[in-house]
C-alpha atoms as a PDB file:
ATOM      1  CA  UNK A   1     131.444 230.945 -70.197  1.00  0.00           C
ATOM      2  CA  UNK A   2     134.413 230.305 -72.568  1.00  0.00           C
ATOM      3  CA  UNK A   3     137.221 232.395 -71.153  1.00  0.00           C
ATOM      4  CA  UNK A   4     139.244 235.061 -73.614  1.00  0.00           C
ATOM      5  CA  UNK A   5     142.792 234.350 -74.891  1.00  0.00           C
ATOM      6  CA  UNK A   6     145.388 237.143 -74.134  1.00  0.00           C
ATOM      7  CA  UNK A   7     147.849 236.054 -76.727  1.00  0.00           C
ATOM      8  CA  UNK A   8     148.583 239.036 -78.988  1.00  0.00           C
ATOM      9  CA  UNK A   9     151.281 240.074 -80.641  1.00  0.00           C
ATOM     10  CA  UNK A  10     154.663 241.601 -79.474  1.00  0.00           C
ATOM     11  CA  UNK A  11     154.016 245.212 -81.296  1.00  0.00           C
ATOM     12  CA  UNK A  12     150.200 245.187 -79.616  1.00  0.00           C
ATOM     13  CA  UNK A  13     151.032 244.348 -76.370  1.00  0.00           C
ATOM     14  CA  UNK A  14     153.661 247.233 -76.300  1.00  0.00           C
ATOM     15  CA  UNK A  15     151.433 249.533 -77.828  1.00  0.00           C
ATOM     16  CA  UNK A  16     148.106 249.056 -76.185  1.00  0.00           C
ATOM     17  CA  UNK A  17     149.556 248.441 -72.535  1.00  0.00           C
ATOM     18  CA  UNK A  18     152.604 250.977 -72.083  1.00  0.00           C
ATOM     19  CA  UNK A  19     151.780 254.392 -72.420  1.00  0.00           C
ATOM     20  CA  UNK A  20     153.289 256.839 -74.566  1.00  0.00           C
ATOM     21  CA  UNK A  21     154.896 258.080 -71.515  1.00  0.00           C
ATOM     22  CA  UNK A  22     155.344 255.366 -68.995  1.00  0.00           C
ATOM     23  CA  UNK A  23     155.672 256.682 -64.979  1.00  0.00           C
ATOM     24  CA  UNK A  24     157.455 253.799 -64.185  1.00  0.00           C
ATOM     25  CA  UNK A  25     158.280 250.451 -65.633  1.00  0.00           C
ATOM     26  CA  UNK A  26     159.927 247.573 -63.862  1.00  0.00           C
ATOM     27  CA  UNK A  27     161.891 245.041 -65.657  1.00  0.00           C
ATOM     28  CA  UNK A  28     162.344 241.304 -64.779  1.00  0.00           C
ATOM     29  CA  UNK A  29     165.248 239.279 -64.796  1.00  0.00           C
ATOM     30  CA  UNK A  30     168.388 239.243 -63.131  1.00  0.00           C
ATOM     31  CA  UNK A  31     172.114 239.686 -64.230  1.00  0.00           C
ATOM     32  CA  UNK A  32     171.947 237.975 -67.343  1.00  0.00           C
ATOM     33  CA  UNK A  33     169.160 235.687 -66.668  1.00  0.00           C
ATOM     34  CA  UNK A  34     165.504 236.041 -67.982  1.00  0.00           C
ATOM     35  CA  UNK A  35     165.832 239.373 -69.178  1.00  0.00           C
ATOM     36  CA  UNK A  36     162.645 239.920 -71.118  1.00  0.00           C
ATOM     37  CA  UNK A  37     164.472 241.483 -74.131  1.00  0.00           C
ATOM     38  CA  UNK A  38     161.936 241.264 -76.731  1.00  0.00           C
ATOM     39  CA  UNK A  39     159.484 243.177 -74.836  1.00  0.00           C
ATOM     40  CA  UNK A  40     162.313 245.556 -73.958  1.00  0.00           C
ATOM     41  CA  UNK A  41     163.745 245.961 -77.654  1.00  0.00           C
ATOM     42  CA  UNK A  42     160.185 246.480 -78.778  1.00  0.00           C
ATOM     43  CA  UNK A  43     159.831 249.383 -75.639  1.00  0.00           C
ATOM     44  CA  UNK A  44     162.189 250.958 -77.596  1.00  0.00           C
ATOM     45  CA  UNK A  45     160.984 250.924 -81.385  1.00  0.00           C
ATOM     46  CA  UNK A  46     158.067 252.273 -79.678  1.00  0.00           C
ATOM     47  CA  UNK A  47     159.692 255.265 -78.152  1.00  0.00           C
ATOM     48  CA  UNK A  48     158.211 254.801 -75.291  1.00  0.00           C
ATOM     49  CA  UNK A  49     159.173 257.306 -72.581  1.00  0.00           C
ATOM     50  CA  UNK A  50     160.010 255.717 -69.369  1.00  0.00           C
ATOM     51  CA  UNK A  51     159.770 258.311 -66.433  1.00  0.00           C
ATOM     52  CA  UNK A  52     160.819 255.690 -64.072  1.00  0.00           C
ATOM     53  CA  UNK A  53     163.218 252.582 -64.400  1.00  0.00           C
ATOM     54  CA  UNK A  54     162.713 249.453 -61.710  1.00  0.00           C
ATOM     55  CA  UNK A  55     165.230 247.091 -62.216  1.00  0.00           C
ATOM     56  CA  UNK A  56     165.924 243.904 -60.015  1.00  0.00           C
ATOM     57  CA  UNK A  57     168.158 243.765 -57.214  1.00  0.00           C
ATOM     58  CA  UNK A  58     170.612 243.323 -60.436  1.00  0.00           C
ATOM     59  CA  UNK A  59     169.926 245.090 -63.368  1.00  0.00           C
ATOM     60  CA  UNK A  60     171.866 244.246 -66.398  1.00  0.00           C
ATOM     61  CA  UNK A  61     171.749 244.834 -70.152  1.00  0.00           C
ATOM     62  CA  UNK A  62     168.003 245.053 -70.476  1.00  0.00           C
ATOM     63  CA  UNK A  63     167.941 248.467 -68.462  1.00  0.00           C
ATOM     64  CA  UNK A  64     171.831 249.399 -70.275  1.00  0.00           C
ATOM     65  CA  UNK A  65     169.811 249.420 -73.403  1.00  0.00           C
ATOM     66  CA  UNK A  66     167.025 250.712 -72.008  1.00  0.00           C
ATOM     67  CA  UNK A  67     169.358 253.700 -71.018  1.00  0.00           C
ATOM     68  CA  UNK A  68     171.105 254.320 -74.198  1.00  0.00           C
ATOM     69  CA  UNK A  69     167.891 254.878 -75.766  1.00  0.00           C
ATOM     70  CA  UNK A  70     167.209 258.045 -74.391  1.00  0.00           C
ATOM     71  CA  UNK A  71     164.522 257.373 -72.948  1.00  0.00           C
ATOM     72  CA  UNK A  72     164.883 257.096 -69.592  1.00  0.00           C
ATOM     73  CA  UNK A  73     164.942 259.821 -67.046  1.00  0.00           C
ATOM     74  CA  UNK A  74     165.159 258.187 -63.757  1.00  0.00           C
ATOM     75  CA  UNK A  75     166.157 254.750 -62.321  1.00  0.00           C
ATOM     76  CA  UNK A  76     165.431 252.821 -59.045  1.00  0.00           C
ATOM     77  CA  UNK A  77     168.257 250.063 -58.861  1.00  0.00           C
ATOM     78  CA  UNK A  78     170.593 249.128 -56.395  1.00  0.00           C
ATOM     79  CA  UNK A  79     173.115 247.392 -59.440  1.00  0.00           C
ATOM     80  CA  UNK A  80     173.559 247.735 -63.041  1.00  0.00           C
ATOM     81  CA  UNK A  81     175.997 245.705 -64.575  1.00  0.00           C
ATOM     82  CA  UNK A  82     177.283 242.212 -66.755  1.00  0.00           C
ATOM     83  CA  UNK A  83     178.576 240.181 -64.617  1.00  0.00           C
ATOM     84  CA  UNK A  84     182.130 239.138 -65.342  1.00  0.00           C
ATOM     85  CA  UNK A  85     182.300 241.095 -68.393  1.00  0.00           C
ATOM     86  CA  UNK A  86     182.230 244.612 -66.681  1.00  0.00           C
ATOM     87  CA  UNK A  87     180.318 247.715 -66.160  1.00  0.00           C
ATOM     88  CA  UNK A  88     177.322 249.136 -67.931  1.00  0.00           C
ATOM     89  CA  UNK A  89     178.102 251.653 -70.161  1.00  0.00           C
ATOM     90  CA  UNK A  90     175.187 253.704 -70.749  1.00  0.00           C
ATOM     91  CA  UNK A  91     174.031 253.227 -67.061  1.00  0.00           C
ATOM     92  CA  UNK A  92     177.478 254.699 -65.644  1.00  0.00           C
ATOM     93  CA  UNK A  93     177.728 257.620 -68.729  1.00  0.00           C
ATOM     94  CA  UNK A  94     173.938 258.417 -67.706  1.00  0.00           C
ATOM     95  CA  UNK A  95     175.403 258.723 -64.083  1.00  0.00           C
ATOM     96  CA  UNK A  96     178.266 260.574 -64.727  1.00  0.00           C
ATOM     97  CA  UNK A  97     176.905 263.277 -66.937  1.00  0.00           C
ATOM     98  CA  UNK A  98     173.619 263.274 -65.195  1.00  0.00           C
ATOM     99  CA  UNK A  99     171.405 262.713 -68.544  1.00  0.00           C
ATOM    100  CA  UNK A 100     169.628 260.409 -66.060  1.00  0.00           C
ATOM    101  CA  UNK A 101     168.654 260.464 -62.608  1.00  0.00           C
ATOM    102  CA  UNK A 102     170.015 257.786 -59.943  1.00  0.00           C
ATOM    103  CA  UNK A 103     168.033 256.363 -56.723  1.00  0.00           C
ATOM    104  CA  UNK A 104     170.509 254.305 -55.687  1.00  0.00           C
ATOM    105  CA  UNK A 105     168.850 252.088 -53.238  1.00  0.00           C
ATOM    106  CA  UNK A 106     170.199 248.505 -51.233  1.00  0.00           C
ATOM    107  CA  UNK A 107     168.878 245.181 -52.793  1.00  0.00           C
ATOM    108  CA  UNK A 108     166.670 244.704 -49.497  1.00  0.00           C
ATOM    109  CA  UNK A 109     164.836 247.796 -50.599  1.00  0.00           C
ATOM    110  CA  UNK A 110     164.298 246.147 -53.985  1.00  0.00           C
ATOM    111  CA  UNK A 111     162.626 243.209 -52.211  1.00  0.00           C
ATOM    112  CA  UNK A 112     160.520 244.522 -49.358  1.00  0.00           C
ATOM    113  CA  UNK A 113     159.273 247.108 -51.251  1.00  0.00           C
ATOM    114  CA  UNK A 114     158.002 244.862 -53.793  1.00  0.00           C
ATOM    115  CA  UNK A 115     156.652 242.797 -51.479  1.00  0.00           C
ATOM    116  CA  UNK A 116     154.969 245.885 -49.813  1.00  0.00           C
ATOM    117  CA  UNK A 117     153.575 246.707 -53.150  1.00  0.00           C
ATOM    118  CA  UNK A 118     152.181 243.355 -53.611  1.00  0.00           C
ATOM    119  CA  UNK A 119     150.966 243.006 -50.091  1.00  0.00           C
ATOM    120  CA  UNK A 120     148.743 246.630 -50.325  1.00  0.00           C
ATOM    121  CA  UNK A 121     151.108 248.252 -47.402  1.00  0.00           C
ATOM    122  CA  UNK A 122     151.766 251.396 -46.649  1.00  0.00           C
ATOM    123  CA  UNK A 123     155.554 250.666 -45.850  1.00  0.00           C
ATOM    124  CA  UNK A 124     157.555 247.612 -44.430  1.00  0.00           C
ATOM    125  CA  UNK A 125     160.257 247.477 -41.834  1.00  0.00           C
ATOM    126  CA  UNK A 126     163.919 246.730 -42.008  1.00  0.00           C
ATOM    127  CA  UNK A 127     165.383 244.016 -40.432  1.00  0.00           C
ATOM    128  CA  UNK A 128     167.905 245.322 -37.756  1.00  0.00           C
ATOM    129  CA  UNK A 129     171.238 245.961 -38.929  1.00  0.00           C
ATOM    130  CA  UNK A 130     170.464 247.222 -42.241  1.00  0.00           C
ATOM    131  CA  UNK A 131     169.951 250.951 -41.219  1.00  0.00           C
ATOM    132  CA  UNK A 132     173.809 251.328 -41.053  1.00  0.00           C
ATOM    133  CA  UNK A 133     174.746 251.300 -44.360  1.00  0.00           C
ATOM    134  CA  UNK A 134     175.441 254.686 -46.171  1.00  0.00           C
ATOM    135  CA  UNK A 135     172.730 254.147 -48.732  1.00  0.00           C
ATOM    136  CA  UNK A 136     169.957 255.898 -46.708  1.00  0.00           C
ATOM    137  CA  UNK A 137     172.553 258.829 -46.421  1.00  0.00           C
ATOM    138  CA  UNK A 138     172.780 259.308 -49.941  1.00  0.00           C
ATOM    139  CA  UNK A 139     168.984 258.568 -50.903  1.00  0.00           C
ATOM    140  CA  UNK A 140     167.483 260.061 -47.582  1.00  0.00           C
ATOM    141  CA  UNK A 141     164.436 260.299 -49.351  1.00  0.00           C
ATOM    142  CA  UNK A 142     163.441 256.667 -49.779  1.00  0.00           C
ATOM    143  CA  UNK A 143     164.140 255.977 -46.488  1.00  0.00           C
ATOM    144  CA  UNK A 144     161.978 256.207 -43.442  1.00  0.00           C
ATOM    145  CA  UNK A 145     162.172 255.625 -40.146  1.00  0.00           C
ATOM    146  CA  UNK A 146     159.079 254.645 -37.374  1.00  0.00           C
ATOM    147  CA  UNK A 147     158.428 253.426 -33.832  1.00  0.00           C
ATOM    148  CA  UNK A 148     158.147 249.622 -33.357  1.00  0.00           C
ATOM    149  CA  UNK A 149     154.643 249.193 -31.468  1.00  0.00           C
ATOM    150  CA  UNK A 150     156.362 246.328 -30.213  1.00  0.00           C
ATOM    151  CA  UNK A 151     159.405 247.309 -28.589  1.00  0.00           C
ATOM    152  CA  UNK A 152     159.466 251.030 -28.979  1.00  0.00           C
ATOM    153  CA  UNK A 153     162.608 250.986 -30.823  1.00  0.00           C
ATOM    154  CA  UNK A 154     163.448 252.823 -33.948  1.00  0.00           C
ATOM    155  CA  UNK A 155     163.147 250.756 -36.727  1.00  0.00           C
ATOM    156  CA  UNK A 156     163.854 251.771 -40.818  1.00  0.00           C
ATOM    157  CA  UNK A 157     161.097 251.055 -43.504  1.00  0.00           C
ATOM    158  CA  UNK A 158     160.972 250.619 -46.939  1.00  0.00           C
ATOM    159  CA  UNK A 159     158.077 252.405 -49.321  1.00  0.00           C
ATOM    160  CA  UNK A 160     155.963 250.317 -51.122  1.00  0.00           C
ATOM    161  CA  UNK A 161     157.082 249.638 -55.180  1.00  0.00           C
ATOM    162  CA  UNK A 162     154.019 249.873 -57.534  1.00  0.00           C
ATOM    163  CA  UNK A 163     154.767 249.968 -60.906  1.00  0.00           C
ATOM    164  CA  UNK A 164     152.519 250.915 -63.214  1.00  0.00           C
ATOM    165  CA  UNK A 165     154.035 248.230 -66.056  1.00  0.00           C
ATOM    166  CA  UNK A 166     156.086 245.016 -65.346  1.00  0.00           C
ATOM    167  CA  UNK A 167     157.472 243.491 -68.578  1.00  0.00           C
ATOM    168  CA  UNK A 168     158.463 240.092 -66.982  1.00  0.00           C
ATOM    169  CA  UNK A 169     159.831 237.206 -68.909  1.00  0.00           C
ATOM    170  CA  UNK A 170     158.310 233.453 -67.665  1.00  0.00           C
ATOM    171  CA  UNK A 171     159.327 230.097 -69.877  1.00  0.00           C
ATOM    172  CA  UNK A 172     155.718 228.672 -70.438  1.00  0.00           C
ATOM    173  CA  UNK A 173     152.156 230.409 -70.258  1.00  0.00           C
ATOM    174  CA  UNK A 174     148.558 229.191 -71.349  1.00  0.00           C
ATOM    175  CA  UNK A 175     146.642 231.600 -73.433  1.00  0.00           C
ATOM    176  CA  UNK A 176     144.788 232.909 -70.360  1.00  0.00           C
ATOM    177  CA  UNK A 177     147.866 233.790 -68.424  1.00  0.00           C
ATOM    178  CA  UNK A 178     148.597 231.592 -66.015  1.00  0.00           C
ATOM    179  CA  UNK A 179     152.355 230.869 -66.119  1.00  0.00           C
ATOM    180  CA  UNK A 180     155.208 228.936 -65.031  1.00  0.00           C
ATOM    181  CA  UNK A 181     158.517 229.831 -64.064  1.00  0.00           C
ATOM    182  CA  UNK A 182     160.645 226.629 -64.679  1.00  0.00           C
ATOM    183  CA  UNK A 183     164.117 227.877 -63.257  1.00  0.00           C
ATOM    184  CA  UNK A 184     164.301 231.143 -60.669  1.00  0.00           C
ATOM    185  CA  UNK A 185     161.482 233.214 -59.851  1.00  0.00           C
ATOM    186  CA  UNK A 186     164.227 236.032 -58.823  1.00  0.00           C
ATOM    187  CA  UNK A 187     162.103 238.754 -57.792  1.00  0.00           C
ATOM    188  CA  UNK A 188     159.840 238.651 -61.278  1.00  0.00           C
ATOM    189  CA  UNK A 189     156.841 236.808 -58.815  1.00  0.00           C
ATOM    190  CA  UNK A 190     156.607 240.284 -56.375  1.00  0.00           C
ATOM    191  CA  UNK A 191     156.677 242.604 -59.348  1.00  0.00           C
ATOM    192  CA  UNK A 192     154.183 240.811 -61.164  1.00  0.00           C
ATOM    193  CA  UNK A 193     151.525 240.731 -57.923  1.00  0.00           C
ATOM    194  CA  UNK A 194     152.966 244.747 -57.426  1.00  0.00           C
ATOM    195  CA  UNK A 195     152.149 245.856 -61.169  1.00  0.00           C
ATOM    196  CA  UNK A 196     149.006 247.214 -62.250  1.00  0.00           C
ATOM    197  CA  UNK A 197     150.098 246.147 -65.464  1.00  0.00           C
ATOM    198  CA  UNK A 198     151.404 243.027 -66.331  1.00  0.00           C
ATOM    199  CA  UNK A 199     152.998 242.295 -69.753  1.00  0.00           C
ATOM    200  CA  UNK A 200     154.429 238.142 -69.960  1.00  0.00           C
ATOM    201  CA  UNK A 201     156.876 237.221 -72.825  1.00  0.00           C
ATOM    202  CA  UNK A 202     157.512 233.095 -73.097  1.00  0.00           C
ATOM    203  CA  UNK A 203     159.419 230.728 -74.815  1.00  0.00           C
ATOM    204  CA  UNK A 204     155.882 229.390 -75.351  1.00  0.00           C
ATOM    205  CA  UNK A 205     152.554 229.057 -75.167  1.00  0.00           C
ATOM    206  CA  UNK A 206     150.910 225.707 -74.255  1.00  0.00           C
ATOM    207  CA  UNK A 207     146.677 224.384 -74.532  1.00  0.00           C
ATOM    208  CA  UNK A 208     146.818 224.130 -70.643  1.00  0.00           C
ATOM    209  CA  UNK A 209     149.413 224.320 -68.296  1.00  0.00           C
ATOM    210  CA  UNK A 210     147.850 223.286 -64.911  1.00  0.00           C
ATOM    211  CA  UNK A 211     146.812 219.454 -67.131  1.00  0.00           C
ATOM    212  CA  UNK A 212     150.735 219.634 -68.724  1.00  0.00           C
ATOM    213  CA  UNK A 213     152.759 220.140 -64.848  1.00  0.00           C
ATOM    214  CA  UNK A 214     149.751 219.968 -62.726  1.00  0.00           C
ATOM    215  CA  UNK A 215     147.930 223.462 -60.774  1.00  0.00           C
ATOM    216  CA  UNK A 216     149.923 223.466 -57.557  1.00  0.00           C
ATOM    217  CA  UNK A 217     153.326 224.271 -59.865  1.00  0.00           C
ATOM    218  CA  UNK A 218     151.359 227.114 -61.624  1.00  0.00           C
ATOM    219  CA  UNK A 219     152.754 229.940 -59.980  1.00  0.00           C
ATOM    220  CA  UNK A 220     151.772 233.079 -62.016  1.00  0.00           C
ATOM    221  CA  UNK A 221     147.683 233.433 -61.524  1.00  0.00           C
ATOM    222  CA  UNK A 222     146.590 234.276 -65.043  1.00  0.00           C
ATOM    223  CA  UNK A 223     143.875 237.039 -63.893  1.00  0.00           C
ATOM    224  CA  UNK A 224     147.462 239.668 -62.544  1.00  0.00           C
ATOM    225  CA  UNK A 225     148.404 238.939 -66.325  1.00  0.00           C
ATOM    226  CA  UNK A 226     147.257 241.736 -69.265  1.00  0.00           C
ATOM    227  CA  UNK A 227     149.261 240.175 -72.178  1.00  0.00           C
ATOM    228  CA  UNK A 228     150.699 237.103 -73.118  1.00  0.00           C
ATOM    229  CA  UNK A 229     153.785 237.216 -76.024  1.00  0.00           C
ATOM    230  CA  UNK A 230     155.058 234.310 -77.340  1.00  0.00           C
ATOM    231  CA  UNK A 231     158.776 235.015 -77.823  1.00  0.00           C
ATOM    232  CA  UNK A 232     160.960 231.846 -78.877  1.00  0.00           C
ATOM    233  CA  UNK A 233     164.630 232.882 -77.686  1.00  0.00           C
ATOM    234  CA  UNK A 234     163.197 236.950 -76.555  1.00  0.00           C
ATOM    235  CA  UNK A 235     165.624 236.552 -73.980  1.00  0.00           C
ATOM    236  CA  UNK A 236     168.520 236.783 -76.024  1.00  0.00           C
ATOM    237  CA  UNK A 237     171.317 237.707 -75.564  1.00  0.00           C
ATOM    238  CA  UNK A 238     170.357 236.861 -71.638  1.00  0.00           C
ATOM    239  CA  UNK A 239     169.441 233.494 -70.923  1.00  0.00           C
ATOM    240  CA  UNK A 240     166.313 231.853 -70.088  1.00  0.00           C
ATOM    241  CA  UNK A 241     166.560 228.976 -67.694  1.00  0.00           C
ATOM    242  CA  UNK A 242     166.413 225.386 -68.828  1.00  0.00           C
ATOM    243  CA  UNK A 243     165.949 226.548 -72.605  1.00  0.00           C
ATOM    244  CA  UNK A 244     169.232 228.466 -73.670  1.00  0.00           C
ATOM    245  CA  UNK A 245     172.294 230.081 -71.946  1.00  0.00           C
ATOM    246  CA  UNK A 246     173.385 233.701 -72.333  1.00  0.00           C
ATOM    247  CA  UNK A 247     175.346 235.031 -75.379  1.00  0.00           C
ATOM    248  CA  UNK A 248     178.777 235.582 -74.413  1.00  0.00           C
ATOM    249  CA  UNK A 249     179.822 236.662 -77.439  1.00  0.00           C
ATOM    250  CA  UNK A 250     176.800 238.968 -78.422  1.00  0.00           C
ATOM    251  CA  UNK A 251     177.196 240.672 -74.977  1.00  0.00           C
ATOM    252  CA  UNK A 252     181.189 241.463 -75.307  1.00  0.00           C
ATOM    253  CA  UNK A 253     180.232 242.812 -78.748  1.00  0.00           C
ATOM    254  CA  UNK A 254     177.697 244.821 -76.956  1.00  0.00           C
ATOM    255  CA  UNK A 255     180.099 246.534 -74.460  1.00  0.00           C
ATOM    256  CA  UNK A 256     182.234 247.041 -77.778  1.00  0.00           C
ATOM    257  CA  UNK A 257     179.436 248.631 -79.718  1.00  0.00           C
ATOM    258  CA  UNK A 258     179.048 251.193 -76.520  1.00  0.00           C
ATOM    259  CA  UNK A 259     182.610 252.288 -76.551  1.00  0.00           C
ATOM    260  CA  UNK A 260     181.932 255.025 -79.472  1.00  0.00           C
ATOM    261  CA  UNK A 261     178.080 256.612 -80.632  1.00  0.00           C
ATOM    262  CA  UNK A 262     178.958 255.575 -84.356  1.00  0.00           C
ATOM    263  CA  UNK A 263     178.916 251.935 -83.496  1.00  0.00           C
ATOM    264  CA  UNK A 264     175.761 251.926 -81.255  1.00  0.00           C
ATOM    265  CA  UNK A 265     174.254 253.396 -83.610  1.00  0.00           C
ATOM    266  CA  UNK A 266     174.811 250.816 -85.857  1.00  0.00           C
ATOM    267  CA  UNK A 267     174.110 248.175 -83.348  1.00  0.00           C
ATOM    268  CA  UNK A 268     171.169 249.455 -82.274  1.00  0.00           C
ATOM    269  CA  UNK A 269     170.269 249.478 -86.287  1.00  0.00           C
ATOM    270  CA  UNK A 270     171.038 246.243 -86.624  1.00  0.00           C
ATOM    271  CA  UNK A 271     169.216 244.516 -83.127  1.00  0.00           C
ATOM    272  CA  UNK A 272     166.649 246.975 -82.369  1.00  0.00           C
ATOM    273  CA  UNK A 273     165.225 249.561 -84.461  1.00  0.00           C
ATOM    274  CA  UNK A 274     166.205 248.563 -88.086  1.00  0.00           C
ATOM    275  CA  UNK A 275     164.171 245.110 -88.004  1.00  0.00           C
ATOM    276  CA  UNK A 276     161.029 243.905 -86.460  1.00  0.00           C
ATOM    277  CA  UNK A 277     161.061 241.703 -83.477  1.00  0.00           C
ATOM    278  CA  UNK A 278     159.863 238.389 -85.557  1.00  0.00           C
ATOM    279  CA  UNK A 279     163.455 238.756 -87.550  1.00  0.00           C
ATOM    280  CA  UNK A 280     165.761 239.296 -84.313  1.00  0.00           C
ATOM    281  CA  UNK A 281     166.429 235.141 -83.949  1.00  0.00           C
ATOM    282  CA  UNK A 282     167.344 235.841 -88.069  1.00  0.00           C
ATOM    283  CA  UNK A 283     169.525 238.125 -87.615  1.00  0.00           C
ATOM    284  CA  UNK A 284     171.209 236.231 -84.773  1.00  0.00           C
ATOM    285  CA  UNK A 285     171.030 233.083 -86.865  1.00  0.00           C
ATOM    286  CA  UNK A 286     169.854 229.439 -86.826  1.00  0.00           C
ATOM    287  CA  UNK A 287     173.258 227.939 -85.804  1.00  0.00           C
ATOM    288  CA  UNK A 288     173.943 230.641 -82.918  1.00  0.00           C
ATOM    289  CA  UNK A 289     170.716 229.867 -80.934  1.00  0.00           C
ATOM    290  CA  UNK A 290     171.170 226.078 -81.089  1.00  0.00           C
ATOM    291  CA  UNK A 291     174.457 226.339 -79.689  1.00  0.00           C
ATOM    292  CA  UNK A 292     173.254 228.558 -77.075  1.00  0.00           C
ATOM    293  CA  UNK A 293     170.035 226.002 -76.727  1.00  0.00           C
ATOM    294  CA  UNK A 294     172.210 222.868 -76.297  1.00  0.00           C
ATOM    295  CA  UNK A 295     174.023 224.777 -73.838  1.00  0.00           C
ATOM    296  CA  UNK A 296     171.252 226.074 -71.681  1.00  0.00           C
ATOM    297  CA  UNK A 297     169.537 222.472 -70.736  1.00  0.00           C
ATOM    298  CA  UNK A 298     166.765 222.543 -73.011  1.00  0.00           C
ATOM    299  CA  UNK A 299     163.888 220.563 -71.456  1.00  0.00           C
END
């Protein structure tokens, strides 16, 4: 039985497998790593409403824009931020003037409850040591506690993470879905085998990846995957590892652009909802991404 492709275009993937009004979306990447921005800028020219924000352990630019779309009302995240270049704009003025919603959790949270997601469990415990942190203090409600049937000691737990979308950026995919991440897996793996929904954006898609780098280095299983995008440089202004590095320059004109609503408005014109996805690397321009390709150990 010949198998069906699931390559389809950025705009159908958006549309046909994130609802109008999402309950919760997680987004892949970390810091400024294999942020899947095309799927992320094309969230947005959607108007998709996002009841529920999951970043990584370190959120960065792809939820920041995310945020100062509007259309956002609540976000799971234990960082937002760029690195060396500062804070996130529109996630700290969301904070401050409460237009959205914080659950400010630890990274472990992040991680086991992903992995409690993925795994079908009700909950998963803490290691020791962790419960005396303030962060269950000022998010009591994500945190439980329970009796070790072990040891009889108190132990805290961690609810499971399900999203109902992951938008996860991999480098290579075959048109079925099975994928390959060729640099870190960060914690894109856990949210993909936690999501009902599973949207992949790649650098590109090859005839068959198990014959190209052999099955045992497969390591997304194509049936957890809804959609395959082929994105050439869709993590930009992020990097994506062993094809390009990050922007430096686009992301400090970013942080600029957020300093005053006149010139967002004009960025997000010019990146996001004034042009289709296809012209993005155009509007970046030819030179830019080689630089940024030579520089990120293209294989």
């Amino acid at each position: 039985m010949e198998r069906t492709s699931k390559v389809i275009s950025i705009s159908e993937a958006i549309q046909r497998f994130v609802g109008d009004t999402c309950a919760s979306l997680a987004i892949g990447g970390m810091h400024m790593h294999n942020n899947p921005m095309a799927l992320i800028r094309e969230v947005i020219r959607q108007q998709k409403k996002i009841k529920r924000l999951i970043t990584s352990p370190s959120g960065s630019i792809n939820a920041d824009l995310l945020i100062g779309s509007g259309l956002v009302s609540e976000v799971l995240t234990s960082y937002v931020g760029l690195e060396h270049l500062g804070l996130a704009p529109n996630f700290r003025r969301g904070v401050e003037k409460k237009t959205i919603n914080l659950l400010e959790c630890d990274e472990p949270f992040l991680v086991y409850g992903l992995q409690a997601g993925a795994g079908g469990l009700p909950f998963i415990p803490y290691p020791a040591g962790l419960e005396l942190t303030d962060i269950p203090r000022v998010n009591p409600e994500l945190y439980r506690y329970t009796t070790d049937p072990y040891t009889g000691k108190q132990v805290m737990t961690a609810a499971p993470i399900k999203p109902e979308v992951a938008l996860i950026h991999c480098q290579e995919a075959d048109p079925f879905g099975n994928a390959i991440f060729k640099g870190s897996e960060f914690t894109d793996r856990q949210m993909i085998f936690a999501a009902d929904t599973v949207i992949l954006q790649v650098e590109k898609v090859v005839p068959n990846l198990a014959e190209k780098y052999g099955s045992t280095k497969v390591n997304v299983p194509g049936f957890l995957v809804s959609a395959v995008v082929e994105a050439p440089f869709g993590c930009h202004p992020t990097s994506s590892h062993g094809y390009y590095t990050y922007d430096e320059g686009h992301l400090k004109g970013y942080l600029k652009a957020c300093k005053d609503t006149e010139s967002y408005s004009e960025y997000f014109k010019q990146y996001v909802t004034g042009i289709a996805e296809e012209n993005y690397s155009q509007q970046i321009g030819a030179e830019q991404l080689e630089k940024l390709r030579q520089g990120g150990g293209v294989k």
